[in-house]
PDB file of N, CA and C in Angstrom:
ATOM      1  N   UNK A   1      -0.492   3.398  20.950  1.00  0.00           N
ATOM      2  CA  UNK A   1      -0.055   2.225  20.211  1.00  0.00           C
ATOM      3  C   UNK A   1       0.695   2.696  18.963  1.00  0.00           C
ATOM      4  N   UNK A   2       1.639   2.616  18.973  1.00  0.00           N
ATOM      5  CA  UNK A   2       2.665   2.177  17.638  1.00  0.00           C
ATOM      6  C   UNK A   2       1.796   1.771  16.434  1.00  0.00           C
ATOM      7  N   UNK A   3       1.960   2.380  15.184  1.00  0.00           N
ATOM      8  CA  UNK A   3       1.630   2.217  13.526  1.00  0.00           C
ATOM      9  C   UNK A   3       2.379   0.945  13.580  1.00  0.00           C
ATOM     10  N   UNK A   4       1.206  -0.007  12.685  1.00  0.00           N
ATOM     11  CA  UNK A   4       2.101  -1.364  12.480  1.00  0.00           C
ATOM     12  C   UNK A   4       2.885  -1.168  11.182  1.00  0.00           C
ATOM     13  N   UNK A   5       4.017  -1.429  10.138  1.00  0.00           N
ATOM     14  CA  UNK A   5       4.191  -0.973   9.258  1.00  0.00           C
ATOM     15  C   UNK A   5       4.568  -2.092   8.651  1.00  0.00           C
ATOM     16  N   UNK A   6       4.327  -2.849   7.565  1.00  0.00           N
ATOM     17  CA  UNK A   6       3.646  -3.627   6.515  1.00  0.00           C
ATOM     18  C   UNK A   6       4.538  -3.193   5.313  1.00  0.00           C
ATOM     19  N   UNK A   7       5.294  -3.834   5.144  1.00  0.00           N
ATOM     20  CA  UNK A   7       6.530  -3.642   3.399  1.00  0.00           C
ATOM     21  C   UNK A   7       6.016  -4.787   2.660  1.00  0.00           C
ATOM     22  N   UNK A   8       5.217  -4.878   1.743  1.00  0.00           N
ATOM     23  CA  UNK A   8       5.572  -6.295   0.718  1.00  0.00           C
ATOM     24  C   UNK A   8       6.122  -6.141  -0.686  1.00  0.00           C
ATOM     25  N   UNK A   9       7.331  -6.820  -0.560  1.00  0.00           N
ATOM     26  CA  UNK A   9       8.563  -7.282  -1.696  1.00  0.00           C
ATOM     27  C   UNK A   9       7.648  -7.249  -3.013  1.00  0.00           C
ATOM     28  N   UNK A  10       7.807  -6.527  -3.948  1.00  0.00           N
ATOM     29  CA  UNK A  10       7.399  -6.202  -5.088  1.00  0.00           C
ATOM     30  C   UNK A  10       8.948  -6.577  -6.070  1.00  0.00           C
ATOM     31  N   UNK A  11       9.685  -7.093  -5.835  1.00  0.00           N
ATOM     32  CA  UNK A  11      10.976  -7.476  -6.667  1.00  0.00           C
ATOM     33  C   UNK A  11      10.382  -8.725  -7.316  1.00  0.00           C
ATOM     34  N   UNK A  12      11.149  -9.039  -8.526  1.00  0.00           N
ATOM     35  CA  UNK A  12      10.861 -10.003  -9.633  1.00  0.00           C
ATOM     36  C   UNK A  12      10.696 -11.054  -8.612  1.00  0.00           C
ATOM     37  N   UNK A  13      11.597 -11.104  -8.464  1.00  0.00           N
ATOM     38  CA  UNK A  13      11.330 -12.862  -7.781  1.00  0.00           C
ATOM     39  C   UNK A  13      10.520 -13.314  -6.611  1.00  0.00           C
ATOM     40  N   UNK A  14      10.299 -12.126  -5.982  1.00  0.00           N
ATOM     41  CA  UNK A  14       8.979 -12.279  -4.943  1.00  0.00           C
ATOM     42  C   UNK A  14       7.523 -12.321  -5.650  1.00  0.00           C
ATOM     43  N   UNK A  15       8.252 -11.489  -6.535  1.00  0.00           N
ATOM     44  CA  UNK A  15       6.743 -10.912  -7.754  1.00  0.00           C
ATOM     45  C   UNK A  15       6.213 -12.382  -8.277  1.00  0.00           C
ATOM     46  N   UNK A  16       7.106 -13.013  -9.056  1.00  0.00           N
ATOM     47  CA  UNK A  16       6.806 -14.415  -9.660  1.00  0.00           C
ATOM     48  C   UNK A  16       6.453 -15.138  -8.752  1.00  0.00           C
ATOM     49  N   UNK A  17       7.059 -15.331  -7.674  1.00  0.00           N
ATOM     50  CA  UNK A  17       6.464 -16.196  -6.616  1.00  0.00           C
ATOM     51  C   UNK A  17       5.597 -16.316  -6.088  1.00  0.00           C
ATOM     52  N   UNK A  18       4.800 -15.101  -6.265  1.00  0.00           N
ATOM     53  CA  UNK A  18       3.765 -15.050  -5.371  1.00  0.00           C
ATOM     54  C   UNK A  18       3.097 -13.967  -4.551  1.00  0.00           C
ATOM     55  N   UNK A  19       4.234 -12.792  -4.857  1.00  0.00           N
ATOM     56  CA  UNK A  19       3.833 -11.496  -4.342  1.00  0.00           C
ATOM     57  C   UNK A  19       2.616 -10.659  -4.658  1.00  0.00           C
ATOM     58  N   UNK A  20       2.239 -10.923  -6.217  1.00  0.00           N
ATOM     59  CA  UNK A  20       1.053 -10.074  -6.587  1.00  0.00           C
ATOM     60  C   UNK A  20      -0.036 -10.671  -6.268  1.00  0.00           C
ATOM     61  N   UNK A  21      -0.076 -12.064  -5.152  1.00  0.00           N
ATOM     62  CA  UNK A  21      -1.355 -12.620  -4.324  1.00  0.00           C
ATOM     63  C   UNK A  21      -1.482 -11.468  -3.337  1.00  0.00           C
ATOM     64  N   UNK A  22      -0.119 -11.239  -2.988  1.00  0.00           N
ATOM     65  CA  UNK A  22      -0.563  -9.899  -1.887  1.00  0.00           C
ATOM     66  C   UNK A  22      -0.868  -8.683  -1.609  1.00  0.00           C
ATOM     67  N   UNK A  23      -1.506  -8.160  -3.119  1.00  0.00           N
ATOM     68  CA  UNK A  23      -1.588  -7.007  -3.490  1.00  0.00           C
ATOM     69  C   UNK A  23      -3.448  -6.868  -3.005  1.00  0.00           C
ATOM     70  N   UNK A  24      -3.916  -7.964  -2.385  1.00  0.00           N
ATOM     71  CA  UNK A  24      -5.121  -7.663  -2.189  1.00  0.00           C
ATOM     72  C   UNK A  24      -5.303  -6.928  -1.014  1.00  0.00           C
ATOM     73  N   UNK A  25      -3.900  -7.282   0.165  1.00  0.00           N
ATOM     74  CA  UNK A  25      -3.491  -6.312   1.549  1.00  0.00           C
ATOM     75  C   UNK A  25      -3.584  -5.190   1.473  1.00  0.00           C
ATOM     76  N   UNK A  26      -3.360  -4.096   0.225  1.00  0.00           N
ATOM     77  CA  UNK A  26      -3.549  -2.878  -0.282  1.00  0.00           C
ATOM     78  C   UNK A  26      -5.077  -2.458   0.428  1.00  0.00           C
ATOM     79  N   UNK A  27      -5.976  -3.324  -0.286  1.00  0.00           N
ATOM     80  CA  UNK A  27      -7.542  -3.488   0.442  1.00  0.00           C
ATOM     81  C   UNK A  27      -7.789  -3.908   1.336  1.00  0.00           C
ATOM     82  N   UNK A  28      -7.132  -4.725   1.932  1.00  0.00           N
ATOM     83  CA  UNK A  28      -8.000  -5.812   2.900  1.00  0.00           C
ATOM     84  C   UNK A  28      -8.164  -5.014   4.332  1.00  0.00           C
ATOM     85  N   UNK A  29      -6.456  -4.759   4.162  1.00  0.00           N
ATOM     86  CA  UNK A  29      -5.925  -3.896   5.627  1.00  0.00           C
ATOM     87  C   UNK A  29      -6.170  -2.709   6.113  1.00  0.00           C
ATOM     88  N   UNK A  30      -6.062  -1.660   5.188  1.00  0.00           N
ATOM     89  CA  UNK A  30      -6.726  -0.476   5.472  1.00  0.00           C
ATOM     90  C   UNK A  30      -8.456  -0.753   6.236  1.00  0.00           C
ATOM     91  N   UNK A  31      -9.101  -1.080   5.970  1.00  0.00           N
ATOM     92  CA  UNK A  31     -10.339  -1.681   6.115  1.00  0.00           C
ATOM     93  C   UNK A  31     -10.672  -2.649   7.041  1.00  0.00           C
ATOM     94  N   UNK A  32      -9.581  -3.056   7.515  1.00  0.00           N
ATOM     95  CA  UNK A  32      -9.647  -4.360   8.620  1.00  0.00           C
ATOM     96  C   UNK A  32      -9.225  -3.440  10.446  1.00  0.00           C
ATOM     97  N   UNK A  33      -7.821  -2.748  10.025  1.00  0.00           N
ATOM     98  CA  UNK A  33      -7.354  -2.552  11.305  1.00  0.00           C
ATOM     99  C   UNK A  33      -7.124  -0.072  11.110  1.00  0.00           C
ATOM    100  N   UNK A  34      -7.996   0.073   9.899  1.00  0.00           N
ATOM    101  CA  UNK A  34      -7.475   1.451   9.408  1.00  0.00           C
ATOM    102  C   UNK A  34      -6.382   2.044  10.020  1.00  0.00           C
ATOM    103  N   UNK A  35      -6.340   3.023  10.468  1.00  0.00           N
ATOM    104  CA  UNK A  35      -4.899   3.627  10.433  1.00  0.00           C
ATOM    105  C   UNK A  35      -4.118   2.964  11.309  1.00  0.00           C
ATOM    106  N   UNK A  36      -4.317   2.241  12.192  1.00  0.00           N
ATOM    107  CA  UNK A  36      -3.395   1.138  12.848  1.00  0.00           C
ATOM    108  C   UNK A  36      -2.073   0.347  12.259  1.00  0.00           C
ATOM    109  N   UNK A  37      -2.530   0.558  10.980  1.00  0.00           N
ATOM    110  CA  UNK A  37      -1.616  -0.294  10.070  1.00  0.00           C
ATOM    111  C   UNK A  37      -1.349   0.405   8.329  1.00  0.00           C
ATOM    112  N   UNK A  38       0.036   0.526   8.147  1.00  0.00           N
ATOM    113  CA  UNK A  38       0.543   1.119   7.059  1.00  0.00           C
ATOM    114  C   UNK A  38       1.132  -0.115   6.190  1.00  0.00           C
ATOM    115  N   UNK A  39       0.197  -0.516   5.012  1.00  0.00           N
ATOM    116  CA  UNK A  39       0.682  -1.057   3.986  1.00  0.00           C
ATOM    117  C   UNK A  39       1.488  -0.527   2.681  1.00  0.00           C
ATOM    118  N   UNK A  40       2.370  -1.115   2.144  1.00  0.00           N
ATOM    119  CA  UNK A  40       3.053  -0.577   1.036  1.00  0.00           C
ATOM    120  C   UNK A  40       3.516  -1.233   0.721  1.00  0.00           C
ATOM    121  N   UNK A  41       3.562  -1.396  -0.769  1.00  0.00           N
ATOM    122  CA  UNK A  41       4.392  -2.172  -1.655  1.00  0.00           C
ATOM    123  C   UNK A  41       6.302  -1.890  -1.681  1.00  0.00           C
ATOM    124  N   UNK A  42       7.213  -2.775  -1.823  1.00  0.00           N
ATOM    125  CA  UNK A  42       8.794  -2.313  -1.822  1.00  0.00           C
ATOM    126  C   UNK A  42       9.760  -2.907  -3.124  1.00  0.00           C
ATOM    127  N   UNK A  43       9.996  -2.106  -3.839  1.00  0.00           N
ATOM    128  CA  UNK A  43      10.789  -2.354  -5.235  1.00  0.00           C
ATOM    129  C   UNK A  43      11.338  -4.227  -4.672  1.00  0.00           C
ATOM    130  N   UNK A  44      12.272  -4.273  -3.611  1.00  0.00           N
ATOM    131  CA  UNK A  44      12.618  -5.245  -3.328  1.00  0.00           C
ATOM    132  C   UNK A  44      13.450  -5.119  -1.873  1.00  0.00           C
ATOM    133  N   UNK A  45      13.300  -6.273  -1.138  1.00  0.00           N
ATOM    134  CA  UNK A  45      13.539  -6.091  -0.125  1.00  0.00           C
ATOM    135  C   UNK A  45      15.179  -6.393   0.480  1.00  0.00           C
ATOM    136  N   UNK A  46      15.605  -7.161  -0.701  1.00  0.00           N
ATOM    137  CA  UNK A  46      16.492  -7.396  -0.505  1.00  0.00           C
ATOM    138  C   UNK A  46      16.859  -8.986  -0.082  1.00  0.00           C
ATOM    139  N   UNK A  47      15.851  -9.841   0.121  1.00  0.00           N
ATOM    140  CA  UNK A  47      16.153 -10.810   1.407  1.00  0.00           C
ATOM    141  C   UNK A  47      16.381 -12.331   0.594  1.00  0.00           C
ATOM    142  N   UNK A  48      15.821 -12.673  -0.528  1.00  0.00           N
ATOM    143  CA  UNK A  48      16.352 -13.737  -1.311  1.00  0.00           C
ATOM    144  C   UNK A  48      17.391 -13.375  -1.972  1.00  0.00           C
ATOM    145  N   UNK A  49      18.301 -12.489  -2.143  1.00  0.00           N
ATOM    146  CA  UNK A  49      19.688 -12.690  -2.067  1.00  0.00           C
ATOM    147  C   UNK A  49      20.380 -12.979  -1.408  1.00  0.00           C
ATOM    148  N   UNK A  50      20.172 -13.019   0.038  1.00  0.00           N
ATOM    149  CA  UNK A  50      20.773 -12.967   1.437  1.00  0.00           C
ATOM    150  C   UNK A  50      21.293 -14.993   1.051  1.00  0.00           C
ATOM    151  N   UNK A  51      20.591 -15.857   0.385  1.00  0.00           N
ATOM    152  CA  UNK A  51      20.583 -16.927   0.017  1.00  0.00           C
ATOM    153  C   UNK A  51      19.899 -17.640  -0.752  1.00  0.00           C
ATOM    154  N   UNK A  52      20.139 -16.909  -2.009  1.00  0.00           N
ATOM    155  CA  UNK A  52      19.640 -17.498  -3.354  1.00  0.00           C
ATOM    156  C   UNK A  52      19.258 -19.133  -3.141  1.00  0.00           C
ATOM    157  N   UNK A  53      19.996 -19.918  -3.023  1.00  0.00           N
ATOM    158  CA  UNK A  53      19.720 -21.189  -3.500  1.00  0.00           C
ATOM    159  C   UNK A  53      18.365 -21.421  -2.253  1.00  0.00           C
ATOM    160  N   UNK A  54      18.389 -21.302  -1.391  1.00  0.00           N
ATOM    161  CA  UNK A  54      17.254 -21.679  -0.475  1.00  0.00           C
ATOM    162  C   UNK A  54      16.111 -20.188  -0.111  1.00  0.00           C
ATOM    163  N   UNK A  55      16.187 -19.306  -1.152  1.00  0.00           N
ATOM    164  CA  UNK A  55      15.039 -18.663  -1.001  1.00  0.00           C
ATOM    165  C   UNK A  55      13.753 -19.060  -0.659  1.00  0.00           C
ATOM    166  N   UNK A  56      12.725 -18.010   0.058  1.00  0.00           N
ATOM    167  CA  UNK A  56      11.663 -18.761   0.520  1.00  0.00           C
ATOM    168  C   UNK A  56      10.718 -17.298   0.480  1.00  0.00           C
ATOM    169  N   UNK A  57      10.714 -16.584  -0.810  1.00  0.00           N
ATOM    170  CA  UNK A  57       9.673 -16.165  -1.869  1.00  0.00           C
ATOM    171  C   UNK A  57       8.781 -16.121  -1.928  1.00  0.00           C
ATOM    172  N   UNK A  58       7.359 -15.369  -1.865  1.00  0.00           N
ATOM    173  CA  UNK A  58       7.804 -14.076  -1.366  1.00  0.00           C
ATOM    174  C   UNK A  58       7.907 -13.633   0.010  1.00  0.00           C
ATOM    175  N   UNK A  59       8.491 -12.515   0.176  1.00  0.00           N
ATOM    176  CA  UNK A  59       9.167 -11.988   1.424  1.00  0.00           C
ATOM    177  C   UNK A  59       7.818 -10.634   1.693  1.00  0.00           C
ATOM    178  N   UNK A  60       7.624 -10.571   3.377  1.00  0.00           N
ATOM    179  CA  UNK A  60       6.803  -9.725   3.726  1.00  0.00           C
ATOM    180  C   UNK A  60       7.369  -9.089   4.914  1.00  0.00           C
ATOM    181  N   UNK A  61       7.502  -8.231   4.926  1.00  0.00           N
ATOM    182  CA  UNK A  61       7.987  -7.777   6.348  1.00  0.00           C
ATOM    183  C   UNK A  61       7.287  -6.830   7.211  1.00  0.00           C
ATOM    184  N   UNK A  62       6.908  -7.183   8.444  1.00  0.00           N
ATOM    185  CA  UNK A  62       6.011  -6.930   9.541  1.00  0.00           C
ATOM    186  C   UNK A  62       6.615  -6.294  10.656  1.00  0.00           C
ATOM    187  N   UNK A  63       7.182  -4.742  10.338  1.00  0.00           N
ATOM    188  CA  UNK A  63       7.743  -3.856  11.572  1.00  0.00           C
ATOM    189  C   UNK A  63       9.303  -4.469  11.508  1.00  0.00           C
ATOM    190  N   UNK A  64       9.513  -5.325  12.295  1.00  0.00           N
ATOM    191  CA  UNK A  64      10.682  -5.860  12.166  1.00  0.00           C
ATOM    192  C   UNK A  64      10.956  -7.384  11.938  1.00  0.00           C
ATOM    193  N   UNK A  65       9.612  -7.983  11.784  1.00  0.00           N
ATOM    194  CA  UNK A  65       9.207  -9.393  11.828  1.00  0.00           C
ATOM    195  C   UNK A  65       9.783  -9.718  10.211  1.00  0.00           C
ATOM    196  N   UNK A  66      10.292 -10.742   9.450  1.00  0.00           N
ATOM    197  CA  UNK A  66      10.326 -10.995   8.268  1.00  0.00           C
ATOM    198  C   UNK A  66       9.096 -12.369   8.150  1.00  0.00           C
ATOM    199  N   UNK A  67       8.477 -12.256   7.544  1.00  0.00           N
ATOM    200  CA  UNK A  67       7.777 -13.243   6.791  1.00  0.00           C
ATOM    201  C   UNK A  67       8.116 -14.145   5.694  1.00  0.00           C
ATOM    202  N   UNK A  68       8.845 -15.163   5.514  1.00  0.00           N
ATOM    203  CA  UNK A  68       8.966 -16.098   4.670  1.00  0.00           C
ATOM    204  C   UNK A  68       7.729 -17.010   4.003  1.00  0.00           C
ATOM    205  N   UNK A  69       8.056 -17.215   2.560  1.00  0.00           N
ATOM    206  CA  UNK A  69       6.559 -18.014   1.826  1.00  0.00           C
ATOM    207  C   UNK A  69       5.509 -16.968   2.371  1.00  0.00           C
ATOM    208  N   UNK A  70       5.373 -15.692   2.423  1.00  0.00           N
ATOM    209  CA  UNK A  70       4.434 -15.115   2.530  1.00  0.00           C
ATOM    210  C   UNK A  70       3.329 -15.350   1.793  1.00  0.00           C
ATOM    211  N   UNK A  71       1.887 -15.300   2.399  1.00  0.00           N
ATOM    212  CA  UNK A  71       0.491 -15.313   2.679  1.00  0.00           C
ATOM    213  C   UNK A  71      -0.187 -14.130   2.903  1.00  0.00           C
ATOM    214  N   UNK A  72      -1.410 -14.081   2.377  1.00  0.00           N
ATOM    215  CA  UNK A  72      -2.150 -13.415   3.272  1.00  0.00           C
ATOM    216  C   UNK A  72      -2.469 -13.482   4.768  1.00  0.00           C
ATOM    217  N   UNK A  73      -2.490 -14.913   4.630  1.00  0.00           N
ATOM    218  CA  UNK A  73      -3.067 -15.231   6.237  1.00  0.00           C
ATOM    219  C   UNK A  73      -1.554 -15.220   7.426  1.00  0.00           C
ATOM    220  N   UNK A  74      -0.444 -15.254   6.663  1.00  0.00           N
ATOM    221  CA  UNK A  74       0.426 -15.297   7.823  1.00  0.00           C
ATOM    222  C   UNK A  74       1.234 -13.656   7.865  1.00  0.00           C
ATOM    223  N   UNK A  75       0.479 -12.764   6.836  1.00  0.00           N
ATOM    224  CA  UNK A  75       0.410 -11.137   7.221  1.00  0.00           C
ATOM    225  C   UNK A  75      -0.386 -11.507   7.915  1.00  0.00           C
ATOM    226  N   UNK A  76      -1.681 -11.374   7.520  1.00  0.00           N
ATOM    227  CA  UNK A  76      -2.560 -10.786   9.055  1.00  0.00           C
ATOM    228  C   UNK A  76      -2.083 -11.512  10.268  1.00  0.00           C
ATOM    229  N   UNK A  77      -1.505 -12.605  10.469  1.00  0.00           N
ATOM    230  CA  UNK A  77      -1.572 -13.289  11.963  1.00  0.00           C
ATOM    231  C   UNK A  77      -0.113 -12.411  12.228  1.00  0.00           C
ATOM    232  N   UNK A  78       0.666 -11.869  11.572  1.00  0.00           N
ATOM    233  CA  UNK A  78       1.897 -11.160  12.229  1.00  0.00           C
ATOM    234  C   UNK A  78       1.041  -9.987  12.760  1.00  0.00           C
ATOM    235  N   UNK A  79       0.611  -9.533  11.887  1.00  0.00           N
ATOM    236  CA  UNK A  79       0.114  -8.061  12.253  1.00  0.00           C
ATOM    237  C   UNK A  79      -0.722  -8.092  13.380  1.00  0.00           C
ATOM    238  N   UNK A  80      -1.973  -8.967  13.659  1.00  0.00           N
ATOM    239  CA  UNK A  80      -2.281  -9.470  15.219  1.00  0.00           C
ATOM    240  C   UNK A  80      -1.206  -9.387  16.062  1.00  0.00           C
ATOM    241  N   UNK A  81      -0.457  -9.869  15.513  1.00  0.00           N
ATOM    242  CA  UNK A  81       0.966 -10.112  17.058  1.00  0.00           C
ATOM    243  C   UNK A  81       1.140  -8.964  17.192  1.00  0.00           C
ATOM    244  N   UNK A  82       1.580  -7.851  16.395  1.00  0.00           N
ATOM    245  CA  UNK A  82       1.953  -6.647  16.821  1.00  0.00           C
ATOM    246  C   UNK A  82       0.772  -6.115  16.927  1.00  0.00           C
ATOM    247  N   UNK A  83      -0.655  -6.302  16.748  1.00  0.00           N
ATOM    248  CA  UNK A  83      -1.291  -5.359  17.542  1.00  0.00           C
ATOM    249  C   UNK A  83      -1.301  -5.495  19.144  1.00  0.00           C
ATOM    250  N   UNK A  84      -1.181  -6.848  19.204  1.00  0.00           N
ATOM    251  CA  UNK A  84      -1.439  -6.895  20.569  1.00  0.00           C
ATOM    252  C   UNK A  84      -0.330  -6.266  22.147  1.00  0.00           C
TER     253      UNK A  84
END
């Protein structure tokens, strides 16, 4: 099985939005699925520039999956998908 690999947007505007809710994934994940899954924080991902006016903050990205209005709970349910 393939390393799941886990980026969350640490840029200002993911940051304000809502990103440092997801700094608990640091913990949660290691501990949930261990080496199965590689979490890390990312200066910025790039992806609310792609269209400023309708950003959808913060950004999580799941292997190749993007996560919009990122969650905790809609990381882990990506990361299910790719375990399976």
């Amino acid at each position: 099985m393939a390393k799941v690999n886990v980026k969350v947007c640490l840029g200002t505007t993911c940051f304000v939005m809502g990103s440092s809710n997801l700094q608990e994934l640091l913990d949660l994940v290691p501990k949930k699925y261990g080496e199965d899954v590689d979490v890390a924080g990312s200066p910025c991902l790039g992806l609310c520039s792609i269209d400023w006016e309708f950003s959808k903050a913060p950004y999580v990205k799941v292997n190749d999956e993007v996560i919009k209005e990122a969650t905790v709970e809609k990381v882990l349910a990506a990361i299910e998908r790719e375990l399976k």
